[in-house]
Protein backbone atom coordinates (compact mmCIF):
# COMPACT_ATOMS: atom_id res chain seq x y z
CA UNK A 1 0.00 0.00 0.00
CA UNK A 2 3.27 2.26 0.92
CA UNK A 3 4.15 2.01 -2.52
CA UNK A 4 0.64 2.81 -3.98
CA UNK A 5 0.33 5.82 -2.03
CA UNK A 6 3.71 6.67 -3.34
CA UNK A 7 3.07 5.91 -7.30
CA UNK A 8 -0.21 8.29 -6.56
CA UNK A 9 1.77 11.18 -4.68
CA UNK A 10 4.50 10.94 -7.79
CA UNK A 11 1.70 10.60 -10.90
CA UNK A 12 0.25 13.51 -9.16
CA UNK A 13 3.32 15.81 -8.99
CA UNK A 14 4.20 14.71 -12.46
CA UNK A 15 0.59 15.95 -13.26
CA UNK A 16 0.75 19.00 -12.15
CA UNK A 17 4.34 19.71 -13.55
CA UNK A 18 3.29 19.32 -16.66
CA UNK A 19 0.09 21.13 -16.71
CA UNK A 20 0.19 25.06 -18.02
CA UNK A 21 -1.10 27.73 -16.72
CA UNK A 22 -2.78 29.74 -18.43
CA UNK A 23 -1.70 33.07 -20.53
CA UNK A 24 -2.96 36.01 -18.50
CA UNK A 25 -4.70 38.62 -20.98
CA UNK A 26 -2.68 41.07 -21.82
CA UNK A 27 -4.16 44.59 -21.23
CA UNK A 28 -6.36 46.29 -23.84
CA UNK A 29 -4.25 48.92 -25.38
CA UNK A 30 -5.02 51.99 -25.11
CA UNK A 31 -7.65 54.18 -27.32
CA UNK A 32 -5.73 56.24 -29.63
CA UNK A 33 -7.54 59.34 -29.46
CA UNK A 34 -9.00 59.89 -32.77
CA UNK A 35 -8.09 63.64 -34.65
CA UNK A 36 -10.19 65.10 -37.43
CA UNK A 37 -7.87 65.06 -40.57
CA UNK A 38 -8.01 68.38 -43.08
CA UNK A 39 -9.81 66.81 -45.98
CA UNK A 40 -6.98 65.48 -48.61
CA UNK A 41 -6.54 67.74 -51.44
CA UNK A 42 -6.58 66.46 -54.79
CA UNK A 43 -2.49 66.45 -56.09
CA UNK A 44 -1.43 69.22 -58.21
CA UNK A 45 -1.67 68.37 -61.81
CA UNK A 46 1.20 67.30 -63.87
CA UNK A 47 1.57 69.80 -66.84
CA UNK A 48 1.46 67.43 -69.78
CA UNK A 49 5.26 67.86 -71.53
CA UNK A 50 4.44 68.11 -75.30
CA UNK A 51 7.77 65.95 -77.10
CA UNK A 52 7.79 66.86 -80.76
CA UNK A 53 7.84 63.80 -82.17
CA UNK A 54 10.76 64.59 -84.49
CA UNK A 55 12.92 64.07 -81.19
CA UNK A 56 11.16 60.89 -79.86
CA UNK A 57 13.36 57.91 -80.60
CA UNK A 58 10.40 55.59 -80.57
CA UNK A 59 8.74 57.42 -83.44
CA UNK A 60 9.39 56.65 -87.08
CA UNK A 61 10.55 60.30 -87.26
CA UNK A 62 13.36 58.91 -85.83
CA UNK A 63 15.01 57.05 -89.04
CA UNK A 64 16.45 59.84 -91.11
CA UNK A 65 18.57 58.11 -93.81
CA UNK A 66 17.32 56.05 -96.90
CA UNK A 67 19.50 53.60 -98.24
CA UNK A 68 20.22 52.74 -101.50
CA UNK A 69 21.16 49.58 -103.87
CA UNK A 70 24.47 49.90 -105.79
CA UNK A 71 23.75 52.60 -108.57
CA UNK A 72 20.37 53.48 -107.41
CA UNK A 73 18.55 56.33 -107.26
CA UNK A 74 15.02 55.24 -106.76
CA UNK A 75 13.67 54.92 -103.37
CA UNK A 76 12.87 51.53 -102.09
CA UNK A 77 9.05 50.59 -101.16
CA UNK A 78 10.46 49.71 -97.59
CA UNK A 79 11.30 53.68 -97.01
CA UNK A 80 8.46 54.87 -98.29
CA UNK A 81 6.16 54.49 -95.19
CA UNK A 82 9.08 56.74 -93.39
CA UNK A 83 9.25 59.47 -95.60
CA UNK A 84 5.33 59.76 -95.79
CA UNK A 85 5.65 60.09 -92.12
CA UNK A 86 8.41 63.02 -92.69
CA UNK A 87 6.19 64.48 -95.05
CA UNK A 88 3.58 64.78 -92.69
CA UNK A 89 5.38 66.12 -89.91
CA UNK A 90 6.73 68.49 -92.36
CA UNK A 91 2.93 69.51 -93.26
CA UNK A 92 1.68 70.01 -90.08
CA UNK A 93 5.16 71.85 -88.95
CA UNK A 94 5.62 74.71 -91.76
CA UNK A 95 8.17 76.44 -89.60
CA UNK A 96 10.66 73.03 -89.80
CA UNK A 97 13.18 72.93 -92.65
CA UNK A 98 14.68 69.71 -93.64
CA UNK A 99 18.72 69.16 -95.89
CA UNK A 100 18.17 66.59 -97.52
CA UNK A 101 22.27 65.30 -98.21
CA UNK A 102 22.21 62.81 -101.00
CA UNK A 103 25.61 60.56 -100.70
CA UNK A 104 27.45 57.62 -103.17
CA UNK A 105 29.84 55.32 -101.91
CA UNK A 106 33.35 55.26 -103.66
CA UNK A 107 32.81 53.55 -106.68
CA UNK A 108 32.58 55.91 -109.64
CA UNK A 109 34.24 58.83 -110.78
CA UNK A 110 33.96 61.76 -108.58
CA UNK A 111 31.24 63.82 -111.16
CA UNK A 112 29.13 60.65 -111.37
CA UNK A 113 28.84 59.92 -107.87
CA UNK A 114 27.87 64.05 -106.95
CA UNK A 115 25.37 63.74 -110.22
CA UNK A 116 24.33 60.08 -108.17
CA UNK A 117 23.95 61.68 -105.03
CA UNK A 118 21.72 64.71 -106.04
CA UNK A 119 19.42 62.38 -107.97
CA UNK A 120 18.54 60.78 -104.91
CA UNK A 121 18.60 63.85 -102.74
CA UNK A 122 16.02 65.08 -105.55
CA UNK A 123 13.88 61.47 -105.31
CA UNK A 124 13.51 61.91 -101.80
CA UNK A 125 12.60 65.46 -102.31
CA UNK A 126 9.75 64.46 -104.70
CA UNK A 127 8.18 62.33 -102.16
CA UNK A 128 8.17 64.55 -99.41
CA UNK A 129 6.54 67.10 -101.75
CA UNK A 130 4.01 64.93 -102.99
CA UNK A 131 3.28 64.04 -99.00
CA UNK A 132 2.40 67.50 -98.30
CA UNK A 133 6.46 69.40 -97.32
CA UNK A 134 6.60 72.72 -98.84
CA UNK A 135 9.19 72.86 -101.21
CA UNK A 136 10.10 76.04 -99.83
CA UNK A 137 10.93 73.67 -96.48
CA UNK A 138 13.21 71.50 -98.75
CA UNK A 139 16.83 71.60 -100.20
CA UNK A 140 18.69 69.26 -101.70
CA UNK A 141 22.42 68.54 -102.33
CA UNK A 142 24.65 65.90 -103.07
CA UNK A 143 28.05 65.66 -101.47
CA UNK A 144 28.94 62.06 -103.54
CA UNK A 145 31.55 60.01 -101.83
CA UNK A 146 33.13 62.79 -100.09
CA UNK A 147 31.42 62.79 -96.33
CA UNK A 148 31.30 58.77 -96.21
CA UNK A 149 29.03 57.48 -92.91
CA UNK A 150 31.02 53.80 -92.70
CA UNK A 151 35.20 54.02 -93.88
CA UNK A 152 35.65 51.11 -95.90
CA UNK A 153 36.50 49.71 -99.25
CA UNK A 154 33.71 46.67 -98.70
CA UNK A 155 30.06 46.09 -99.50
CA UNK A 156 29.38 46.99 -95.59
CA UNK A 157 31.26 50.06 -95.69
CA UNK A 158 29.34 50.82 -99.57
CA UNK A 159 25.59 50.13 -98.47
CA UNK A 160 26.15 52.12 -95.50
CA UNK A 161 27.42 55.20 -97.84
CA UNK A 162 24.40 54.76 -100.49
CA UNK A 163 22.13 57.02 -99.04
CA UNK A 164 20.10 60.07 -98.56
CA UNK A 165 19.86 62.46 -95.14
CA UNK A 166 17.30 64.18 -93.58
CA UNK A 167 18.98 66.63 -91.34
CA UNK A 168 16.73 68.92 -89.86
CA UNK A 169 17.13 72.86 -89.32
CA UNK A 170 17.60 73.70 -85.51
């Protein structure tokens, strides 16, 4: 019996070491005491930046050279779309003048490649007139082979040289 009364004493102390107590409940905060806010104000407005889309780098405006085939001086379907675009700009901006800087690469005697370059200075010319430019917005030269955009003597250097400029008037 000794050693029942024991085994209960000890299950019980085990018992109760192992039991929790439980968490007290922390306190309720605190109300924060509640203050009348000024009505937000609506932000300020951004001003709206108006980018001319001649300096957007996104915008077709953007391309300013056609390029040419060896002895070419008709302007490829493929820059067409462009130069309509140019046109239009041109149109709707009458204060904007535009060089147009007709080029050769370095084949060909030095007359035939400035008589080269001004034909397709001129062809790109045309277009923009018939788009709507001003001719009075337009000039056109031809400087041949002698500004050259790629130094060379290959057919990358040469197709890179075959074309016509827009440069703009600042």
């Amino acid at each position: 019996m000794k050693k029942l009364v024991i085994s209960v004493i000890l299950v019980n102390l085990l018992a109760a070491c192992a039991s929790q107590k439980a968490p007290e409940a922390a306190p309720a905060p605190a109300p924060t005491p509640v203050v009348e806010a000024a009505p937000a104000s609506a932000p300020a407005p951004v001003a709206a930046v108006a980018v001319d889309a001649l300096n957007d780098p996104t915008s077709i405006l953007a391309k300013r050279s056609v390029y040419y085939g060896f002895d070419v001086d008709t302007v490829a379907d493929a820059d067409k779309g462009m130069l309509q675009a140019h046109a239009k700009y041109l149109s709707e901006h009458s204060n904007r003048k535009v060089e147009l800087v007709g080029s050769a690469d370095e084949r060909g005697s030095t007359e035939y490649n400035l008589a080269l370059g001004q034909r397709r200075a001129d062809g790109v010319k045309k277009l923009l007139e018939l788009g709507g430019a001003s001719a009075s917005q337009l000039r056109s030269v031809s400087v041949g082979e002698e500004k050259p955009k790629a130094v060379g003597h290959d057919e990358a250097a040469w197709s890179q040289n075959r074309r016509t400029d827009l440069n703009y008037a600042q």
